[in-house]
PDB file of N, CA and C in Angstrom:
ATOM      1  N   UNK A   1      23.096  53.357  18.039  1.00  0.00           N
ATOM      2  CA  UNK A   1      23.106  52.026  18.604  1.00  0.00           C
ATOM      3  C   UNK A   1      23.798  51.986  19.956  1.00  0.00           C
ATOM      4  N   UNK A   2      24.557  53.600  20.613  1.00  0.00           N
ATOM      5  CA  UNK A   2      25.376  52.642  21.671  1.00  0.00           C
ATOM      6  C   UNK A   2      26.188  53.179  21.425  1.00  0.00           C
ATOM      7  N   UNK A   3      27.267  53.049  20.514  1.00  0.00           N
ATOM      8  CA  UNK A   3      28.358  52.805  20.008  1.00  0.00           C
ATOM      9  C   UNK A   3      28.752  54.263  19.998  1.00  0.00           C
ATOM     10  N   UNK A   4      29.593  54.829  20.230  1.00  0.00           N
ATOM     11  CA  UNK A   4      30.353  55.951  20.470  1.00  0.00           C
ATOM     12  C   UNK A   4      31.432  56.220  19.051  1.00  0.00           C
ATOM     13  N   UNK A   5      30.781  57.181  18.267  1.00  0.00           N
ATOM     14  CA  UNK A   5      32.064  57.458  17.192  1.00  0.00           C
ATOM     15  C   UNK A   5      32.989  58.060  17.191  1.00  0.00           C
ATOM     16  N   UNK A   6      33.544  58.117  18.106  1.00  0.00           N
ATOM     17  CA  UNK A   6      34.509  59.282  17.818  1.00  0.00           C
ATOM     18  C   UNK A   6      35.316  59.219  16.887  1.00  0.00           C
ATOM     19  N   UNK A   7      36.446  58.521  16.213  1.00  0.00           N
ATOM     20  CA  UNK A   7      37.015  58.703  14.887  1.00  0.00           C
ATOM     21  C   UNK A   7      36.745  57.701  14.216  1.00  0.00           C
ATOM     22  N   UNK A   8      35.603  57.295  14.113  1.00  0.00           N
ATOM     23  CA  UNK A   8      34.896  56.466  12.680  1.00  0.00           C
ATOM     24  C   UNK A   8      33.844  57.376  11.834  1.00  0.00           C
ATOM     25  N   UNK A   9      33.371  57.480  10.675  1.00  0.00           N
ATOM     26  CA  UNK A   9      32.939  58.259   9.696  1.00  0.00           C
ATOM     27  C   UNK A   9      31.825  58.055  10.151  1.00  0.00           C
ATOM     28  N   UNK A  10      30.489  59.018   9.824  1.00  0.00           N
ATOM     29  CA  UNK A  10      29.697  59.090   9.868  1.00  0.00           C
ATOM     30  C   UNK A  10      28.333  58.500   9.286  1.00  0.00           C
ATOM     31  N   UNK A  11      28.503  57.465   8.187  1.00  0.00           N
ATOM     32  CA  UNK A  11      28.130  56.809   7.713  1.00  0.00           C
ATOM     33  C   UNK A  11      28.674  54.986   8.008  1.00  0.00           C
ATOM     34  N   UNK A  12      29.259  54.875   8.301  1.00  0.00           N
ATOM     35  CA  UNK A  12      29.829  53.769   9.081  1.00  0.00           C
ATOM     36  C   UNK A  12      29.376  52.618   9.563  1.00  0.00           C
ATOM     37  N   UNK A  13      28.955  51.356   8.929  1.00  0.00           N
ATOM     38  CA  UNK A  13      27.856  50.166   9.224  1.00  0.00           C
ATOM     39  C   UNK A  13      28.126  49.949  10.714  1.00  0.00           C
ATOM     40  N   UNK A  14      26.854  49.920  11.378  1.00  0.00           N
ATOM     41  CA  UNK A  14      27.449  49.044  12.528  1.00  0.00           C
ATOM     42  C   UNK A  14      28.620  47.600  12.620  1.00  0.00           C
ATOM     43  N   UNK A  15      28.107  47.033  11.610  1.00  0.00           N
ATOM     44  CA  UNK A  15      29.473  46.331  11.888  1.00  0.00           C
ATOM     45  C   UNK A  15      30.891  46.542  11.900  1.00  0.00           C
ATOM     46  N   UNK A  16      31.218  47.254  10.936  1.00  0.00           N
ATOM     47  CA  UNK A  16      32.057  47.985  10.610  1.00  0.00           C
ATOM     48  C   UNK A  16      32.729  48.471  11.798  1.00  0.00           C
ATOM     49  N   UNK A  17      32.326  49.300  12.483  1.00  0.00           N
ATOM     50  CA  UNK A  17      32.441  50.249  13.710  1.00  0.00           C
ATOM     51  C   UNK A  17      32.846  48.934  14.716  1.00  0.00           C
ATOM     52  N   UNK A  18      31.904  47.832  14.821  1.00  0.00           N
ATOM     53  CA  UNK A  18      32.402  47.045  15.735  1.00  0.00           C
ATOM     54  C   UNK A  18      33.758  46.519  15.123  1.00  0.00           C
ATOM     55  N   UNK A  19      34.163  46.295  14.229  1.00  0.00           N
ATOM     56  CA  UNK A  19      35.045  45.776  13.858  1.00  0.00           C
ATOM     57  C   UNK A  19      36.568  46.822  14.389  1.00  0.00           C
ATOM     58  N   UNK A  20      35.921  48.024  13.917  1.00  0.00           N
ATOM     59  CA  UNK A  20      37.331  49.103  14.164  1.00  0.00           C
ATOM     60  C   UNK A  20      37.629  49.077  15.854  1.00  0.00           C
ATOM     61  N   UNK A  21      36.275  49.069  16.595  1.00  0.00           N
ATOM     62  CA  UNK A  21      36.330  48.959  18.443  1.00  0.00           C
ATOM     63  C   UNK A  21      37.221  47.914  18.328  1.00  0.00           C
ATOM     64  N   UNK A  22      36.839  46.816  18.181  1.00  0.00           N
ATOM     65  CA  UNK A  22      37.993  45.479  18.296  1.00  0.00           C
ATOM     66  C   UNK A  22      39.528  45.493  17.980  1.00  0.00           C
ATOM     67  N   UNK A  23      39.405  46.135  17.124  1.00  0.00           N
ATOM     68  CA  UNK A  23      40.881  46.566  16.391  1.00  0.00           C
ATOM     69  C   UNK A  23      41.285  48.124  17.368  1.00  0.00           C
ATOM     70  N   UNK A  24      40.483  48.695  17.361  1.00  0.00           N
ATOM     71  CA  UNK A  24      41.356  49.820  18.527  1.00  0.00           C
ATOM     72  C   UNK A  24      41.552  49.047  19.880  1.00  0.00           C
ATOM     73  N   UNK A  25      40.666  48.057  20.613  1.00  0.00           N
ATOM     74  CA  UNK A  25      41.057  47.759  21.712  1.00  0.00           C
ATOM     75  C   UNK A  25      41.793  46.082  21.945  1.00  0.00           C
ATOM     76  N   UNK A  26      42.345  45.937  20.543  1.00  0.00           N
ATOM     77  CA  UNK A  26      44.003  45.453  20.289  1.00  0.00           C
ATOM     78  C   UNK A  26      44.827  46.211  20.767  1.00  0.00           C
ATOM     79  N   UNK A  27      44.857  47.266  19.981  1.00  0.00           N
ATOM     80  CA  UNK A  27      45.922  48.146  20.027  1.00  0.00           C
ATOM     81  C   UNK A  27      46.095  48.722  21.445  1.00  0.00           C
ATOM     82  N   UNK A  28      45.427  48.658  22.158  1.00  0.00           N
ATOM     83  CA  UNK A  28      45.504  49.263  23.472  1.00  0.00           C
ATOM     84  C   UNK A  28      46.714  47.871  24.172  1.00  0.00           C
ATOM     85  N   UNK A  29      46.783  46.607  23.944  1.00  0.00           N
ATOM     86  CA  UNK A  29      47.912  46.092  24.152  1.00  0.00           C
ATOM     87  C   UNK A  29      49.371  46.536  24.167  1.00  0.00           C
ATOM     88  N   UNK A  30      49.175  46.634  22.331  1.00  0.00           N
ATOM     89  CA  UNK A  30      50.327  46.981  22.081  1.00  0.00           C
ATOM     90  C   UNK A  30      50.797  48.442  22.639  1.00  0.00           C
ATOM     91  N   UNK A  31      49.835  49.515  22.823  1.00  0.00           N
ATOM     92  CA  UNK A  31      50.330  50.536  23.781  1.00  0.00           C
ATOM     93  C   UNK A  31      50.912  50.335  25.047  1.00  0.00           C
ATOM     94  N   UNK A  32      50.064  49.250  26.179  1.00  0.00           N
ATOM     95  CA  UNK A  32      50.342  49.273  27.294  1.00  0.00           C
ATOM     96  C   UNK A  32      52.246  48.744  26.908  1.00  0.00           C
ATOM     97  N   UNK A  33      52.062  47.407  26.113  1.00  0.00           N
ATOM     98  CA  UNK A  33      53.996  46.727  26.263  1.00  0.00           C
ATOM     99  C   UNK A  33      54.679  47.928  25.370  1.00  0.00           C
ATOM    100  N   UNK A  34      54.222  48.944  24.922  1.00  0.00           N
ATOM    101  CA  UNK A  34      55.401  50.040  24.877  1.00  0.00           C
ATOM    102  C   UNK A  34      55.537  50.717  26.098  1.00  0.00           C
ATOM    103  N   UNK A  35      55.012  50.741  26.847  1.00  0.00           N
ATOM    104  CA  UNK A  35      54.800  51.978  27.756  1.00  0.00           C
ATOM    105  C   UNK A  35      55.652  50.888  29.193  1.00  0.00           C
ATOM    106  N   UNK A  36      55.065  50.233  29.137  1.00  0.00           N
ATOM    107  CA  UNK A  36      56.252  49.052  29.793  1.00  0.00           C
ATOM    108  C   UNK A  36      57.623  48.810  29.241  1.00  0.00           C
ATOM    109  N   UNK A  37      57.587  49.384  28.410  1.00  0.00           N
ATOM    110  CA  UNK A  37      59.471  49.096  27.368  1.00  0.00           C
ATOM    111  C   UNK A  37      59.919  50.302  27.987  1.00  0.00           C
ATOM    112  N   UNK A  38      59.187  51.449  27.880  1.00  0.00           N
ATOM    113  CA  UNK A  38      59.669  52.657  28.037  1.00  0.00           C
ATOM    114  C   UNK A  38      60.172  52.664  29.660  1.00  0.00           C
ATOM    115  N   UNK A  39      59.580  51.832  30.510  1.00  0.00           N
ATOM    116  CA  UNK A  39      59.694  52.103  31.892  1.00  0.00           C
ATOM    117  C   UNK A  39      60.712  50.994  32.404  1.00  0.00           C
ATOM    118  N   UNK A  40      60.416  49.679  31.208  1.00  0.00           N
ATOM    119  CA  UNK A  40      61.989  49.232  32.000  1.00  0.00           C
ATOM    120  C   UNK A  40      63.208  49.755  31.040  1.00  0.00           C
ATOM    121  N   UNK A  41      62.885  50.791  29.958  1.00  0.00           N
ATOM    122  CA  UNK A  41      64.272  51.143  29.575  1.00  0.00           C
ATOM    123  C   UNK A  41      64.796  52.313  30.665  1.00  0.00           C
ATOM    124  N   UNK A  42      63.878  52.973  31.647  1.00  0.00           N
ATOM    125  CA  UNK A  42      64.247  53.462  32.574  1.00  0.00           C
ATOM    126  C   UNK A  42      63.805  55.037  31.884  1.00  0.00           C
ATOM    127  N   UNK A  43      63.324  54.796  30.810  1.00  0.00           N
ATOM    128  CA  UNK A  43      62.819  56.992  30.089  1.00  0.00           C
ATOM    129  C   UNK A  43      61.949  57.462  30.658  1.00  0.00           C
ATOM    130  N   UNK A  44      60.941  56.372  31.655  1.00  0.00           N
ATOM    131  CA  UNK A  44      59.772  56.915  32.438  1.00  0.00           C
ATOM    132  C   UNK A  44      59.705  56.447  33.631  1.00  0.00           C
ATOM    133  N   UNK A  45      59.381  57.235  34.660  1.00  0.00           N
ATOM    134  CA  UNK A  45      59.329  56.533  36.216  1.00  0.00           C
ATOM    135  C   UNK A  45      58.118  56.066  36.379  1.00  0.00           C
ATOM    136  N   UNK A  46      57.762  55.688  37.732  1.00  0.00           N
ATOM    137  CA  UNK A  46      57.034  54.654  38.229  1.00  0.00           C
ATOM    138  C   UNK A  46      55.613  55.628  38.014  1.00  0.00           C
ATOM    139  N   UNK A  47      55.959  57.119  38.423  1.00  0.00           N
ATOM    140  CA  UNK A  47      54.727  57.915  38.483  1.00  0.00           C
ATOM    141  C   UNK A  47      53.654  58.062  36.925  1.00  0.00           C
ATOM    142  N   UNK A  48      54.705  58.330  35.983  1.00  0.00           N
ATOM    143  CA  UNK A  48      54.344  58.177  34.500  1.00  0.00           C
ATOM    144  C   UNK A  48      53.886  56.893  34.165  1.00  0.00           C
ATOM    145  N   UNK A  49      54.176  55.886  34.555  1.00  0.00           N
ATOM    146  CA  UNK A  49      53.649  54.325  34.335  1.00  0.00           C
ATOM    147  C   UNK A  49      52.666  53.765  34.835  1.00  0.00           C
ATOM    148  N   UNK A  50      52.478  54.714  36.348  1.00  0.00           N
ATOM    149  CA  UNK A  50      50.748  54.304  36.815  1.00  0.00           C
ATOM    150  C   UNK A  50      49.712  55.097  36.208  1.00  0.00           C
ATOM    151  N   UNK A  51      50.363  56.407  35.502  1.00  0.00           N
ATOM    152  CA  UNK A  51      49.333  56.699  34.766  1.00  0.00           C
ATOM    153  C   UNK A  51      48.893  56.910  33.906  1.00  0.00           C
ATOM    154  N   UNK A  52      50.064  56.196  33.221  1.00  0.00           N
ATOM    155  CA  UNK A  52      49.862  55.853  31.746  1.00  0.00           C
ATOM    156  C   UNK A  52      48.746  54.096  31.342  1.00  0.00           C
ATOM    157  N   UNK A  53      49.161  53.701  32.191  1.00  0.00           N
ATOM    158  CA  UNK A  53      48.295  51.937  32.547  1.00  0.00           C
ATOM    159  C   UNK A  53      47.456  52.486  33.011  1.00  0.00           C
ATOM    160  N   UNK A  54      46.780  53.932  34.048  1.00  0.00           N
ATOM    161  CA  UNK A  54      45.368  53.882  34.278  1.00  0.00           C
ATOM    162  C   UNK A  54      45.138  54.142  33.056  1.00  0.00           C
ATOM    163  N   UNK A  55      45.299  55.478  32.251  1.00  0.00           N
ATOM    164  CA  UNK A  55      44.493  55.868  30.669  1.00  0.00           C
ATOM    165  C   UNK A  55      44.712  54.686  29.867  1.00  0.00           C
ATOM    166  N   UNK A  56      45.333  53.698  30.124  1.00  0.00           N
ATOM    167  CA  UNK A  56      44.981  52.851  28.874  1.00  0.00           C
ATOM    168  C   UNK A  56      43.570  52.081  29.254  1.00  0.00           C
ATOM    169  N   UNK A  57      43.594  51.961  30.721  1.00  0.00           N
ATOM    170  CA  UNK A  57      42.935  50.912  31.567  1.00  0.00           C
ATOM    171  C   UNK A  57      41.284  51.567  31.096  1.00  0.00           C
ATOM    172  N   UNK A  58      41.094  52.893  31.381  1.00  0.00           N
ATOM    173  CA  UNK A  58      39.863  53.635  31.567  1.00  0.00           C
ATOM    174  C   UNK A  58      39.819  53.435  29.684  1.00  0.00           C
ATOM    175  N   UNK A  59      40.362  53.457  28.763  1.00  0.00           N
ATOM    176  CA  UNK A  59      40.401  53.960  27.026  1.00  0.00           C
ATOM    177  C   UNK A  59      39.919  52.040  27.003  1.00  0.00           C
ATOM    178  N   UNK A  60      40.646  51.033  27.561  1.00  0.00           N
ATOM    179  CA  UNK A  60      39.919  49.810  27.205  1.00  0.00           C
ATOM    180  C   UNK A  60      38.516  49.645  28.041  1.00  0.00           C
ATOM    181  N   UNK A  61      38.140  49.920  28.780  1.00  0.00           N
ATOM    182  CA  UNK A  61      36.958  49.672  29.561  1.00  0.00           C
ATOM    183  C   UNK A  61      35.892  50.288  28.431  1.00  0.00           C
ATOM    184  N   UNK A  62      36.341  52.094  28.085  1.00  0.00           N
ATOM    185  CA  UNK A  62      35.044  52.324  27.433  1.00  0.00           C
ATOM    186  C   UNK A  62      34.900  51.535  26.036  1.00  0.00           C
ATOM    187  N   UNK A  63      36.047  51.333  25.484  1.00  0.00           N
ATOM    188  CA  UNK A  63      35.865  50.501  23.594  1.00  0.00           C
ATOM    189  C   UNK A  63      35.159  49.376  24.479  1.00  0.00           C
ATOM    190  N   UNK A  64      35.313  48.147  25.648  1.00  0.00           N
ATOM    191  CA  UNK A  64      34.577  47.274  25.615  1.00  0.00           C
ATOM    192  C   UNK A  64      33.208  47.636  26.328  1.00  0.00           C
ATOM    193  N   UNK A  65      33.162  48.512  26.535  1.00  0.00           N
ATOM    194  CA  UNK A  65      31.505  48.979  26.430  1.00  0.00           C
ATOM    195  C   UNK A  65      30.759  49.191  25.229  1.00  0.00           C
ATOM    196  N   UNK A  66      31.414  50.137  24.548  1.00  0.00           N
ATOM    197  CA  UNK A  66      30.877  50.395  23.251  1.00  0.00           C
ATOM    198  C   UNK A  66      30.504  49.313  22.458  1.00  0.00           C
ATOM    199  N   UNK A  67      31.455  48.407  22.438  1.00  0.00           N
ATOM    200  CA  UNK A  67      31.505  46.853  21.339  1.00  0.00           C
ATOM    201  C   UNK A  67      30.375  46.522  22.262  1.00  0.00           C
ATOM    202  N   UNK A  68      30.338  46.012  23.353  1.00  0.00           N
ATOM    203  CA  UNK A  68      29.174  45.245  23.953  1.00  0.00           C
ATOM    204  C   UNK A  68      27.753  45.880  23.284  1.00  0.00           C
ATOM    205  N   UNK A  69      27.675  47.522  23.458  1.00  0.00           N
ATOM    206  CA  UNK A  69      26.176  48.390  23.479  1.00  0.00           C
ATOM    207  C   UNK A  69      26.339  47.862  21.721  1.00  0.00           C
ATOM    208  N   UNK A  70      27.268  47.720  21.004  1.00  0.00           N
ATOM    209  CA  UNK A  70      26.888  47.949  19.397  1.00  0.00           C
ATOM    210  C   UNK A  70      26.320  46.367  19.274  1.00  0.00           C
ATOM    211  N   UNK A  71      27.290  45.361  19.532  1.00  0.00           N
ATOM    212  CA  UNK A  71      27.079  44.032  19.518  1.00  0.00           C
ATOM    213  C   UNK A  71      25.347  43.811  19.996  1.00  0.00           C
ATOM    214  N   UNK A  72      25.005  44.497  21.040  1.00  0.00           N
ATOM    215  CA  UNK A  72      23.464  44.014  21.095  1.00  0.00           C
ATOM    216  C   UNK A  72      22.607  44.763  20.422  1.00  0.00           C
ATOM    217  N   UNK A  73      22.926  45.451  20.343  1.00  0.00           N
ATOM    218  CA  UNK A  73      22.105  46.668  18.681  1.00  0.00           C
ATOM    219  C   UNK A  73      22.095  45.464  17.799  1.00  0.00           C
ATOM    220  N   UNK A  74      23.304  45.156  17.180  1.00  0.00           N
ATOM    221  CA  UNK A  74      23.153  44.584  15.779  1.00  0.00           C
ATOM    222  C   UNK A  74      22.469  42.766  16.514  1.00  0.00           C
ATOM    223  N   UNK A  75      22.587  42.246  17.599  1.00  0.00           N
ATOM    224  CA  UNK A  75      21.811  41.288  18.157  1.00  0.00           C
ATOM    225  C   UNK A  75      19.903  41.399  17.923  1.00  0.00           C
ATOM    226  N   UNK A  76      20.149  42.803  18.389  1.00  0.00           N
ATOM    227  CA  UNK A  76      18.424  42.815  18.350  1.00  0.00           C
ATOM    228  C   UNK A  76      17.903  43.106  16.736  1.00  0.00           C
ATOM    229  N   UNK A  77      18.887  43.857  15.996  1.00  0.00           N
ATOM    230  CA  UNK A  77      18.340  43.775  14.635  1.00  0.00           C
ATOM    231  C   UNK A  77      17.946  42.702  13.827  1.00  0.00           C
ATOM    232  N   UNK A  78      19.125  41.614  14.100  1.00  0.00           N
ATOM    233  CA  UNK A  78      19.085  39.998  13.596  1.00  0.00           C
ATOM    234  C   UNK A  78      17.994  39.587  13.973  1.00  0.00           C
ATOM    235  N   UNK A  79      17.358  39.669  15.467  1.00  0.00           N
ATOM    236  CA  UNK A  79      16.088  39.483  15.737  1.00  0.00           C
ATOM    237  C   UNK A  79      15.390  39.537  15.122  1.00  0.00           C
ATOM    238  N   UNK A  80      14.954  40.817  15.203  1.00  0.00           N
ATOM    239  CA  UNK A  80      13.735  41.789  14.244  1.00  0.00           C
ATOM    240  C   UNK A  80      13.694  41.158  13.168  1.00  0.00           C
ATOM    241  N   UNK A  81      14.682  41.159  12.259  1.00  0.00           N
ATOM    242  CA  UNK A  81      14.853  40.652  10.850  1.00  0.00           C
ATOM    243  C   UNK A  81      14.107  39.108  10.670  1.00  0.00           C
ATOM    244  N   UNK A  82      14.284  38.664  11.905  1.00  0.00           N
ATOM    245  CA  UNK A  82      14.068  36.928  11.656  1.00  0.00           C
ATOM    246  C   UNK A  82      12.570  36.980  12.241  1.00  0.00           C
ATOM    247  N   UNK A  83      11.797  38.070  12.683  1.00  0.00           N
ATOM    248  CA  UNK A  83      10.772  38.085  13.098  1.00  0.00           C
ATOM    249  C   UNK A  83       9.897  38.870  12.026  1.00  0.00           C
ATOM    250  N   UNK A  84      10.652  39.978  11.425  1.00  0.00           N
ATOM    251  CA  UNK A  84       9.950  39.909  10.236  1.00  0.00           C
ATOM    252  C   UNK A  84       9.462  39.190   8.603  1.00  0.00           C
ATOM    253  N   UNK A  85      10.447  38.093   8.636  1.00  0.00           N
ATOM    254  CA  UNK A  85      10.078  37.303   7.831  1.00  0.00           C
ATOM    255  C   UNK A  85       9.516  36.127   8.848  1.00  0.00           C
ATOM    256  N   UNK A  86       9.223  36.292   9.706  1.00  0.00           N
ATOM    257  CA  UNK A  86       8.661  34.910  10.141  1.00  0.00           C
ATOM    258  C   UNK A  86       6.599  35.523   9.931  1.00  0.00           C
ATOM    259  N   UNK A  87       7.166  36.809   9.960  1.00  0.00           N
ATOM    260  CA  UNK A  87       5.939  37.604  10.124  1.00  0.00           C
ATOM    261  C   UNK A  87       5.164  37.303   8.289  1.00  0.00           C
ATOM    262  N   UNK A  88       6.387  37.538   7.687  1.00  0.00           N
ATOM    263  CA  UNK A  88       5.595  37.700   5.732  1.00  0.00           C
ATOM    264  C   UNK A  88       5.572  36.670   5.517  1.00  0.00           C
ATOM    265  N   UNK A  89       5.971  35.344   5.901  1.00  0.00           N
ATOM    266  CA  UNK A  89       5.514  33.858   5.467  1.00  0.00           C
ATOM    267  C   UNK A  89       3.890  33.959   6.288  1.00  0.00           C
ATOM    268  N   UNK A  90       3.664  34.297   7.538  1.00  0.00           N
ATOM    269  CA  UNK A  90       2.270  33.762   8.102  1.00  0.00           C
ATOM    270  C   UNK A  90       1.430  34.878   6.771  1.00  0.00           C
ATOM    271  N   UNK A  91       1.896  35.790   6.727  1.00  0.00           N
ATOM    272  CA  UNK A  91       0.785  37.054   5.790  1.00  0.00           C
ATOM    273  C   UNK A  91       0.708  36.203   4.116  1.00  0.00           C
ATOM    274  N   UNK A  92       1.377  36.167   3.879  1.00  0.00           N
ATOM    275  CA  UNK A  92       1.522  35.110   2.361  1.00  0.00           C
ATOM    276  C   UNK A  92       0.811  33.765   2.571  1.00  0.00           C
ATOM    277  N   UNK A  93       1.051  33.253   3.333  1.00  0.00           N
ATOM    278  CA  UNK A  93      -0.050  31.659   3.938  1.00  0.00           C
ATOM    279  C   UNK A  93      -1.686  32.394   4.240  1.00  0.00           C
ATOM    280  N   UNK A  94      -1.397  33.381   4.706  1.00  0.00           N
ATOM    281  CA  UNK A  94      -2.896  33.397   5.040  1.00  0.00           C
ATOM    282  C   UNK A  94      -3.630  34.544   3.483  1.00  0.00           C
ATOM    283  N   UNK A  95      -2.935  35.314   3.119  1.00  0.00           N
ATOM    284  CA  UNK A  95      -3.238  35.598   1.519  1.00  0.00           C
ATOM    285  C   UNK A  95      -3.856  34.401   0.225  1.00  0.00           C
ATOM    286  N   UNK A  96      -2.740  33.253   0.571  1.00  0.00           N
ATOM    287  CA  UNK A  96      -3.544  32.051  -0.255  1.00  0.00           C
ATOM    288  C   UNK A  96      -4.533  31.905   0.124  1.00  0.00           C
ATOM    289  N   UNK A  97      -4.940  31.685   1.482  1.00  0.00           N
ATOM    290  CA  UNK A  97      -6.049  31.409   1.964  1.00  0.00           C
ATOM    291  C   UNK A  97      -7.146  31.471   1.506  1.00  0.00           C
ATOM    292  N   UNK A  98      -6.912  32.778   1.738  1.00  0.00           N
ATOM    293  CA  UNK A  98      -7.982  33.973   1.748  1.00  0.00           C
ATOM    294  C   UNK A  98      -8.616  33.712   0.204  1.00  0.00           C
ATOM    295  N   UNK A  99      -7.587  34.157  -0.675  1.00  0.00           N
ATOM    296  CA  UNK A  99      -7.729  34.208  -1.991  1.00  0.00           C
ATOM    297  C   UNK A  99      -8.233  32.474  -2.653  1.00  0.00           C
ATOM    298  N   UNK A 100      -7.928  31.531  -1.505  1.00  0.00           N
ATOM    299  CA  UNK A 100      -9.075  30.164  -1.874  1.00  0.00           C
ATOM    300  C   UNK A 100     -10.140  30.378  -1.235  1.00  0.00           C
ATOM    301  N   UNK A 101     -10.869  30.912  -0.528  1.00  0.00           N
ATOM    302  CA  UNK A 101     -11.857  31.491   0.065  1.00  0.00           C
ATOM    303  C   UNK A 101     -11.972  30.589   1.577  1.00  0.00           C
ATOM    304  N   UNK A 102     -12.394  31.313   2.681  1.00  0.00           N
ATOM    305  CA  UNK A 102     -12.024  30.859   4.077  1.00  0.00           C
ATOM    306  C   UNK A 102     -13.539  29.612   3.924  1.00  0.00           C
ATOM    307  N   UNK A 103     -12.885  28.578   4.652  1.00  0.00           N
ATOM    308  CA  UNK A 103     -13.759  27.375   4.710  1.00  0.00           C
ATOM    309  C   UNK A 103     -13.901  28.120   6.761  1.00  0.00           C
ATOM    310  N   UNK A 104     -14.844  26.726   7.357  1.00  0.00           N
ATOM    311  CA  UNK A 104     -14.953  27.028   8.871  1.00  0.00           C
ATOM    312  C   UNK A 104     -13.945  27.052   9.758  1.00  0.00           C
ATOM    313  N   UNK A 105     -12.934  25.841   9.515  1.00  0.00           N
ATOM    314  CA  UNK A 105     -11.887  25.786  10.342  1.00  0.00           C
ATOM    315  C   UNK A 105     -10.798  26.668   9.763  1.00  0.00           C
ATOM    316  N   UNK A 106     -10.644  27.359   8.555  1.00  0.00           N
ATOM    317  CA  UNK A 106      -9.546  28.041   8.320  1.00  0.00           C
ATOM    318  C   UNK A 106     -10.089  29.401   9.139  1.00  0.00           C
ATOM    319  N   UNK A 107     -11.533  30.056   9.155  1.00  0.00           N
ATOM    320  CA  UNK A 107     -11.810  30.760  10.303  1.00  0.00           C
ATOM    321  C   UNK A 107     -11.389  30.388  11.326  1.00  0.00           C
ATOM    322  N   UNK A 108     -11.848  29.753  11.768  1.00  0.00           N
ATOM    323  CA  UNK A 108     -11.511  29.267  13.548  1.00  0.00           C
ATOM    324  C   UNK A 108     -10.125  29.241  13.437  1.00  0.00           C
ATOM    325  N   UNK A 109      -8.992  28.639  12.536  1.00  0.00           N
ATOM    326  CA  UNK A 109      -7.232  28.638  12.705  1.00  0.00           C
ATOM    327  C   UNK A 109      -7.020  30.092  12.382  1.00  0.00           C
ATOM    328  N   UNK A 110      -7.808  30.843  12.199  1.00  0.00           N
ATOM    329  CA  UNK A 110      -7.459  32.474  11.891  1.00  0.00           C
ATOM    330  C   UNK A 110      -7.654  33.315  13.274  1.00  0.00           C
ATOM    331  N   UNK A 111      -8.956  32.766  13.940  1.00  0.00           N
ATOM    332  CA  UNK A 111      -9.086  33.169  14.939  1.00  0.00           C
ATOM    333  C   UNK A 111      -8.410  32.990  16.009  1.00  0.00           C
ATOM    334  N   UNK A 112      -7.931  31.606  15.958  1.00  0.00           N
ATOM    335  CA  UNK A 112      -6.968  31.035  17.596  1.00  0.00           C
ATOM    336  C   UNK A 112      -5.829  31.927  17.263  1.00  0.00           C
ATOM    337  N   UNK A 113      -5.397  32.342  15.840  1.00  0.00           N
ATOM    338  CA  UNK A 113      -4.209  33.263  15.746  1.00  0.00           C
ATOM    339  C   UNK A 113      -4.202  34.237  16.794  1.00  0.00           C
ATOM    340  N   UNK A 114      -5.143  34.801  15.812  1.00  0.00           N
ATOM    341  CA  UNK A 114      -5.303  36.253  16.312  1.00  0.00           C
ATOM    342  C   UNK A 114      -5.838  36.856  17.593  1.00  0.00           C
ATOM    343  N   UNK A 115      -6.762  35.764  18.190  1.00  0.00           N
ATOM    344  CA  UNK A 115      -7.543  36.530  19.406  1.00  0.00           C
ATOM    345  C   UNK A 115      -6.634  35.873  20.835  1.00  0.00           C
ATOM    346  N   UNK A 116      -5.958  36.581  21.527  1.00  0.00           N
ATOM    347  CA  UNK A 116      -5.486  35.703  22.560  1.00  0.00           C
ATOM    348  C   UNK A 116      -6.136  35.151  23.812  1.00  0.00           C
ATOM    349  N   UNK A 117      -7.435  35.466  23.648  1.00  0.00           N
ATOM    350  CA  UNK A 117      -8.314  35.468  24.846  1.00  0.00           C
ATOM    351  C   UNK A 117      -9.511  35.456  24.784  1.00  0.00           C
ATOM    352  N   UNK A 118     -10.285  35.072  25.941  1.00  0.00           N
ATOM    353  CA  UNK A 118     -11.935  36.013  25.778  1.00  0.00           C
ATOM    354  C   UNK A 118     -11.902  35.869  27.257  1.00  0.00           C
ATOM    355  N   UNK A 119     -12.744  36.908  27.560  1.00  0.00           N
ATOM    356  CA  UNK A 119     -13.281  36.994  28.823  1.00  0.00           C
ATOM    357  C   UNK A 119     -14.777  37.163  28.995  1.00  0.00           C
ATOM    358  N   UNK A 120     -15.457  36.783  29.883  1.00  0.00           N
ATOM    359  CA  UNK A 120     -17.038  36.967  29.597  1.00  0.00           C
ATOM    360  C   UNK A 120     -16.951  36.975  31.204  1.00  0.00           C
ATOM    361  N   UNK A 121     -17.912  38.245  31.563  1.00  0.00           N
ATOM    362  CA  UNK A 121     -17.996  38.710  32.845  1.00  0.00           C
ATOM    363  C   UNK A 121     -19.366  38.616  32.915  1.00  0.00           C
ATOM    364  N   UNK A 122     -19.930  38.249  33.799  1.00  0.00           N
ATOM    365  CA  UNK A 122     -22.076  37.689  33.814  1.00  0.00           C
ATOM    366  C   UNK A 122     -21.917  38.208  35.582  1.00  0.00           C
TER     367      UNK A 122
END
């Protein structure tokens, strides 16, 4: 889908996975205000602190990529899903149909379905 596993299991629902991205890129907070504790307790200088805030900076950018690429995965599935039952109600309506036997206009409402066009070239 997108979604980058690196320490989530291999079987792992997409949602799931989005759920753990969200929850790892919490935690990237609570890393940065340690790493800020550490620098105003004075254990790390200024050099260790710009580059400790870039790797957190570059580690949150990719989790909110990942969540975004998974989030529209599981977007377009919801789709699909709602397009395939929109799909087995028309197949079940037109099964009764059928099985009452097609009158003229249930032809012709079968046809405006199905044919999107005509063209006639003379």
């Amino acid at each position: 889908m997108g979604c980058v596993r690196e320490r989530g299991p291999a079987d792992e629902s997409p949602g799931r996975a989005c759920a753990r991205l969200e929850g790892e890129l919490a935690n990237k907070e609570i890393e940065r205000d340690r790493v800020l504790a550490l620098f105003r307790k004075g254990r790390i200088g200024e050099a260790d602190l710009d580059r400790q805030m870039d790797e957190i900076e570059v580690e949150e950018t990719r989790l909110r990529t990942n969540i975004e690429e998974l989030s529209a995965g599981l977007r377009g599935v919801a789709d699909l899903a709602a397009q395939m039952q929109s799909t087995q109600a028309l197949l079940e309506t037109l099964r009764s149909r059928i099985d009452q036997g097609l009158s003229w206009e249930t032809k012709r409402q079968l046809i405006e379905a199905l044919v999107g066009g005509i063209r006639i070239d003379t």
